[in-house]
Structure formats: C-alpha cells, structure tokens
Protein backbone atom coordinates (compact mmCIF):
# COMPACT_ATOMS: atom_id res chain seq x y z
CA UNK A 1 -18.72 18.66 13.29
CA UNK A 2 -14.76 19.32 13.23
CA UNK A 3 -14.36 15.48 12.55
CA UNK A 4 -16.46 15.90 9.76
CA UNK A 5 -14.83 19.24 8.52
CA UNK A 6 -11.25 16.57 8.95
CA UNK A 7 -12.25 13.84 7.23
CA UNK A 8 -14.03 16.03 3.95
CA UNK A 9 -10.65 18.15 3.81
CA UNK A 10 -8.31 14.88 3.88
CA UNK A 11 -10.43 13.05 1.17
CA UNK A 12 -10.61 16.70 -1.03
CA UNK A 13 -6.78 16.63 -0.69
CA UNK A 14 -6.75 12.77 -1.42
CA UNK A 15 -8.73 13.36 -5.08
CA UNK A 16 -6.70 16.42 -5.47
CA UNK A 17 -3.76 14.68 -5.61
CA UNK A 18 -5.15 12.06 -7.36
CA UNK A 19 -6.35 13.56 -9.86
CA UNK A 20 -3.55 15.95 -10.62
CA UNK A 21 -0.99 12.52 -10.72
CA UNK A 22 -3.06 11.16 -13.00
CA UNK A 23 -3.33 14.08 -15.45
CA UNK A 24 0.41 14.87 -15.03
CA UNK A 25 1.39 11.93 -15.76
CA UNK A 26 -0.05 12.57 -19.72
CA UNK A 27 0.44 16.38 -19.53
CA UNK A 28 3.68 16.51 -17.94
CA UNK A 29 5.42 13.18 -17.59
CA UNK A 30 8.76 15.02 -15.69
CA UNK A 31 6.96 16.86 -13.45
CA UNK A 32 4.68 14.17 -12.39
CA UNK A 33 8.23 12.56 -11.62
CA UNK A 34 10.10 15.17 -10.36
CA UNK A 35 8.35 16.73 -7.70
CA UNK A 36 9.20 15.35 -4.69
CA UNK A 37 6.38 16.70 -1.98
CA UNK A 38 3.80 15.24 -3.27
CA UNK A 39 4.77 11.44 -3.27
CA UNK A 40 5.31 11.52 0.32
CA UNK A 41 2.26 13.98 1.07
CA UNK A 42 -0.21 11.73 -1.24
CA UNK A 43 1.09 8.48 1.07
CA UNK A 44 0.47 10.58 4.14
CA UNK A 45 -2.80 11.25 3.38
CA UNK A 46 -4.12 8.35 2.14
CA UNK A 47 -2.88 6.41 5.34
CA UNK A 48 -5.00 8.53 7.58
CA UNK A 49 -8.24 8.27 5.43
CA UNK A 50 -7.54 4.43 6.02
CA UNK A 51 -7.64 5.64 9.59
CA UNK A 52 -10.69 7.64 10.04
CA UNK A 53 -13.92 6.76 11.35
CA UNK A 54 -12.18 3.07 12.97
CA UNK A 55 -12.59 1.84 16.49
CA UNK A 56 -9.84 3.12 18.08
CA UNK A 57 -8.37 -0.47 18.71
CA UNK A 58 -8.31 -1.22 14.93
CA UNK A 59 -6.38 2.24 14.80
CA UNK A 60 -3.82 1.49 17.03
CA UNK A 61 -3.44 -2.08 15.26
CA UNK A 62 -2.83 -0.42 11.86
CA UNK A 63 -0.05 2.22 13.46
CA UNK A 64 1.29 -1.14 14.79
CA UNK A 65 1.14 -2.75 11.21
CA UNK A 66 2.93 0.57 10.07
CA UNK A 67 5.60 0.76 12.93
CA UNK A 68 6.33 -3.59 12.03
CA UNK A 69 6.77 -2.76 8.59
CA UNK A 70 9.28 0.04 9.10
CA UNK A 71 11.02 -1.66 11.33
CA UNK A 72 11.10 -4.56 8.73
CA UNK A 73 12.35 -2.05 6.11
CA UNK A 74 15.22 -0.43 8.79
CA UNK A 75 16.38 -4.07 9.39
CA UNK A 76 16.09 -4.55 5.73
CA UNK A 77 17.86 -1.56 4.21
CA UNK A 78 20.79 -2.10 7.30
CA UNK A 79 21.43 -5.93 6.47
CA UNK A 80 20.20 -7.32 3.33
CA UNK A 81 17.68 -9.21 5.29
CA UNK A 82 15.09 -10.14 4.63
CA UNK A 83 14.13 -7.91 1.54
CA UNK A 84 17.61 -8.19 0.09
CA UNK A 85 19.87 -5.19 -1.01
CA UNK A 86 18.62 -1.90 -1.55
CA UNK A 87 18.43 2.03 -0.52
CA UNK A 88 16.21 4.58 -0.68
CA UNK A 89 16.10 7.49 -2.71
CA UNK A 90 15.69 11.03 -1.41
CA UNK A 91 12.08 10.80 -3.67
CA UNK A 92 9.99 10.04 -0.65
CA UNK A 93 11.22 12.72 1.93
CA UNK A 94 12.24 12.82 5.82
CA UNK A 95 14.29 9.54 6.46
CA UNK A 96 15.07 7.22 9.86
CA UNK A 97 17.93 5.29 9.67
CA UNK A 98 18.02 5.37 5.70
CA UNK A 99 14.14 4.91 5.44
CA UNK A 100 11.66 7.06 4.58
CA UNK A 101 9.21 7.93 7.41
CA UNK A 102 6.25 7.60 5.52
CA UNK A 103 6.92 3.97 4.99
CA UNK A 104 4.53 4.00 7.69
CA UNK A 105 1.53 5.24 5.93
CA UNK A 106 2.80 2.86 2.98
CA UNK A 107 2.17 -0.66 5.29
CA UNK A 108 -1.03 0.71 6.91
CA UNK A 109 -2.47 1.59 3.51
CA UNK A 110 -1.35 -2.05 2.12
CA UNK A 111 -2.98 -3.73 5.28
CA UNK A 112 -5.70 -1.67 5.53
CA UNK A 113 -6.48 -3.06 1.55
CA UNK A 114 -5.31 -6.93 2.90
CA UNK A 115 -7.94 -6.33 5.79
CA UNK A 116 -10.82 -4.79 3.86
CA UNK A 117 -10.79 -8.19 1.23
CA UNK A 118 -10.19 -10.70 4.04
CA UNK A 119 -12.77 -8.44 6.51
CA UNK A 120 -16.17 -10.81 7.48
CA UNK A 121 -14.65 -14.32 5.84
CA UNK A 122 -14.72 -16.00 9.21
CA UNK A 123 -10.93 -17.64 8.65
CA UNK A 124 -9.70 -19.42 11.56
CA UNK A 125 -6.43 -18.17 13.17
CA UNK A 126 -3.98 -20.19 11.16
CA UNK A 127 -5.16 -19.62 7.63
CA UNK A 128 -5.86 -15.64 8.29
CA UNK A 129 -2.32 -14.88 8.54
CA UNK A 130 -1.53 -16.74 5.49
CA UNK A 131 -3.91 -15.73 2.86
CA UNK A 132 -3.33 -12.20 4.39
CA UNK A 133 0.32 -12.66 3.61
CA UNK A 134 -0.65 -13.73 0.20
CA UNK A 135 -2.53 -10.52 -0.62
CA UNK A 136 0.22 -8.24 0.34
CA UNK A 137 2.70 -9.51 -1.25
CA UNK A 138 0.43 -9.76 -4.67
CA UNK A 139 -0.13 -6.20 -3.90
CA UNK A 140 4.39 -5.86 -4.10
CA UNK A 141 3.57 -7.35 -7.36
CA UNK A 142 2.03 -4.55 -8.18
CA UNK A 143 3.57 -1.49 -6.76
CA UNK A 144 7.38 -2.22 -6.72
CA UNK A 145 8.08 -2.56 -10.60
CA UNK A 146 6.89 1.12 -10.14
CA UNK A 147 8.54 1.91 -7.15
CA UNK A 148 12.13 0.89 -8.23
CA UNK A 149 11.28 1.25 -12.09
CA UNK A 150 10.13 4.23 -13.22
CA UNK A 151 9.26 6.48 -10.12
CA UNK A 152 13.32 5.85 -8.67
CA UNK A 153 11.54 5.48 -5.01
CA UNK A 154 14.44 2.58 -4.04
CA UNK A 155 16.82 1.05 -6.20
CA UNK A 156 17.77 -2.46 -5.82
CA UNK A 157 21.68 -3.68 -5.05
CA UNK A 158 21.18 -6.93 -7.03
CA UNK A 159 18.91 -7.45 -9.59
CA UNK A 160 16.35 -10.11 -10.08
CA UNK A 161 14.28 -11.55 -12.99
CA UNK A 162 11.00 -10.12 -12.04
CA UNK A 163 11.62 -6.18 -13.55
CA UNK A 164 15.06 -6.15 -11.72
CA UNK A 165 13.42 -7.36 -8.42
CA UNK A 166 14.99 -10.29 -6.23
CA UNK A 167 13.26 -13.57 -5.14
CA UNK A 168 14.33 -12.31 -1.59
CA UNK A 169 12.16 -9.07 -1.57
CA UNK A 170 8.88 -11.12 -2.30
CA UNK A 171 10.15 -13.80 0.59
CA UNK A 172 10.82 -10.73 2.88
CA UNK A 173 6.86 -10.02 2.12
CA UNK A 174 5.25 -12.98 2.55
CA UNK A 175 7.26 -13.22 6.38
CA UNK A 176 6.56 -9.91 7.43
CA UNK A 177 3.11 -9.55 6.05
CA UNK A 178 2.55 -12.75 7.46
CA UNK A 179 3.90 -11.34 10.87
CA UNK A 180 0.92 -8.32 10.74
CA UNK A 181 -1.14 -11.08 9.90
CA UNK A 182 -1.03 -12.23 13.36
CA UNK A 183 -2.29 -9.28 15.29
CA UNK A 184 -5.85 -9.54 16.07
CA UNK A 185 -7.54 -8.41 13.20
CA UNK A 186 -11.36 -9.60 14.80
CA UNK A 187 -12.43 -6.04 15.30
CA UNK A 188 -11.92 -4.96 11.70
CA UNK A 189 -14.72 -2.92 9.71
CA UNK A 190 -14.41 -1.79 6.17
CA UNK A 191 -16.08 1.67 6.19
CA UNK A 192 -15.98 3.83 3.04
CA UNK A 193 -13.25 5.55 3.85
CA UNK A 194 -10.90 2.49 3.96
CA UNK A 195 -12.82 1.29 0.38
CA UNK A 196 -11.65 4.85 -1.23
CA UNK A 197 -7.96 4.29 -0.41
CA UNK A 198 -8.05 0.51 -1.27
CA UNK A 199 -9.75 0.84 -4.77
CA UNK A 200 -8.36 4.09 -5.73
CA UNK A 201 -4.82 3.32 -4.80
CA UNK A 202 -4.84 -0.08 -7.02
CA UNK A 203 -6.49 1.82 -10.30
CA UNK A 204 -3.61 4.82 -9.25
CA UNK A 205 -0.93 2.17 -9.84
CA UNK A 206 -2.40 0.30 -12.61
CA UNK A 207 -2.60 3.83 -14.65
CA UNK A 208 0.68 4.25 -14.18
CA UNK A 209 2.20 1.16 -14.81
CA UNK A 210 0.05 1.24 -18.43
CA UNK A 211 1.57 4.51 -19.18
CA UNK A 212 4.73 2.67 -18.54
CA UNK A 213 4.10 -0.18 -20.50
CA UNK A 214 4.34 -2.32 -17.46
CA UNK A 215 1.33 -5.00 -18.50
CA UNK A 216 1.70 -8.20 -15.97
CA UNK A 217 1.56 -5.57 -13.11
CA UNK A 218 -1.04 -4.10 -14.32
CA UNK A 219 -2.98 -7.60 -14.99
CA UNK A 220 -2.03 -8.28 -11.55
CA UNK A 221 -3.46 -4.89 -10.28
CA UNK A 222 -6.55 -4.90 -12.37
CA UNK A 223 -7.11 -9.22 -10.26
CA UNK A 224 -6.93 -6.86 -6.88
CA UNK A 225 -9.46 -4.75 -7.85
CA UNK A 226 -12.07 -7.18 -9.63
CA UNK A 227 -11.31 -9.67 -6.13
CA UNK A 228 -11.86 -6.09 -3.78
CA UNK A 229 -14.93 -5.17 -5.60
CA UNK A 230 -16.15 -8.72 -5.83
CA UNK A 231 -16.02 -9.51 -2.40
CA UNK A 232 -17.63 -6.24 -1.37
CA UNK A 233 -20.64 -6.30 -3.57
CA UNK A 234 -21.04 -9.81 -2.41
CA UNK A 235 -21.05 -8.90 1.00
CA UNK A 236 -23.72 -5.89 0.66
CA UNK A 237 -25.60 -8.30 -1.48
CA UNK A 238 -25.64 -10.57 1.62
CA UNK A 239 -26.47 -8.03 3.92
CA UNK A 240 -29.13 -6.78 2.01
C-alpha cells in the first residue's frame, strides 16, 4: 500500500512538473529558464519512476549505468576526454568534482529509454551493445542542442558544427554508451512506469526545441518516439 502511495506521488510530481515546463515555457519563457530547482528536481524524479516496480537486479544495473556515466562525465569535465571541453553551469544544482549529481538520474533515464526500445529483440551479445550505443547517442542528438543552447545546462570550450557541439562529444557517447551496453541487460522489463519517462521525456524535449526553433532535433526526437511507440505496439500486438 505505501509503495503504491510512492509511486502515485512521484508520477503526480512527474506531470506536475511537466506540465508546468511546458506551459511556462509559452507563459513565461524567463522563468521557465531561470528557476533553478526544478531542472534538477524534474531529473530526480523522473529517474526513480524509471526505477519503480523493476527486479531489483535491473535496479541496481541502472544505478550502475548512472554511477558509469558520471564517472564518464567527471573524467570528461577534468580532461577533455572523451566528451571534449566543457563545464557545467550552476543550472542543475549540488556538484561532485565540477558535475552535477543528478547526472545520475540523467544516464539512467537515457538507458532506461535505450533498454525499453531494444527490450525483447533477442540481439546476441555483440550487436546489443552496439545498436544500444546507437540509440543513446541519437538521443544526445536530441537533448544537448538544448542543454548547451538555450537552457545554459553546460557550455562547450570549443565549438563544433553541429549547434556549437564537437565531433568528440558524440564519440565520447557512442564509447561510453557502448560501455553500459555491456552490462547484462537479459533481465530487463519495460513496465509502464519506464514507458511514461521514455515517451514523455522525448515529446518534453521536442516542445522545447520547437519553441526554440531547433527543427533537426526535433525531427530527430519526433524518429525516437515514432521507433519507441512502434516497437511497443508491435510487441503488445504480438503478445496479444
């Protein structure tokens, strides 16, 4: 009963917070930008409905995913490598060694979205990793022309040709991504709490990068969602 009460409070918070971003954004564009708790909070939140109702193995792979990531973004933001240049701004709260801590929540939400496309394909151990890899870094397509655009989340030392974003970054994705890849993934269920965070997440972003007149990410976000709800009607088609 108290899991229940848990998991209907986080997703109430989740639409909350979804739903006043998206109306901000039109009402109040400065606001929507300016306030700095609920970036971090929204993150938060949506990682641990990606959590709930798992087999506690798949949870502790996806805090794994999280921890691999930050670490990847500490060794990143420290050396150059293998993201390239950059820093974080104070926008998404309590930092680690120049990161923010809820970069956490940020790779367990992308892998959780990776896993719940990929989830029942039957891919053998070499190609999993691979067109895992390819998924999250389509998803950095996406997000980070919004992250270091327009939102001011990170800010990149050298600019690249892809909204100011280096070759490197996408490189550094396709390694580390590839690196999560690897963990074993077999015990994986997509439940409808992982579906709300990896659908509403992608039209979140997509919104936004409209209202900033950012069109290939948002063709590119709008292919995520079509393959996501593709592959998922397929499967309960399947099933039923």
């Amino acid at each position: 009963m108290i899991i229940k009460i848990i998991y209907s409070l986080l997703t109430l918070i989740f639409f909350i917070l979804f739903g006043g971003g998206l109306l901000s954004q039109i009402l109040n564009p400065e606001l929507f930008k300016n306030t700095s708790w609920t970036p971090p909070v929204f993150i938060l939140v949506a990682s641990l409905i990606c959590l709930m109702n798992k087999n506690p193995k798949t949870i502790i792979f996806l805090l794994l995913a999280g921890i691999l990531g930050f670490i990847s973004e500490i060794i990143g933001v420290k050396t150059g490598f293998p993201y390239g240049e950059y820093f974080y701004t104070e926008t998404l709260g309590i930092k680690i060694f120049d990161v923010p801590i809820v970069l956490i929540s940020s790779w367990i939400i992308i892998t959780t979205f990776s896993l719940d496309i990929l989830n029942s394909l039957h891919l053998n151990k070499f190609f999993f990793p691979i067109l895992f890899s390819i998924i999250c870094t389509t998803y950095d397509l996406l997000i980070d022309p919004l992250m270091s655009g327009p939102l001011n989340y990170w800010e990149w030392n050298n600019h690249g040709y892809y909204f100011g974003i280096p070759v490197s970054n996408f490189l550094g994705w396709i390694i580390v991504s590839a690196i999560i890849g690897c963990l074993p993934w077999k015990n994986y269920e997509t439940n409808k709490f992982s579906l709300i965070i990896s659908f509403s997440l992608p039209i979140f972003f997509v919104y936004t990068a409209l209202l900033n007149m950012l069109i290939f990410p948002s063709i590119i976000g709008i292919l995520l969602i079509v393959i996501l709800f593709t592959k998922n009607t397929l499967k309960r088609r399947v099933i039923n």
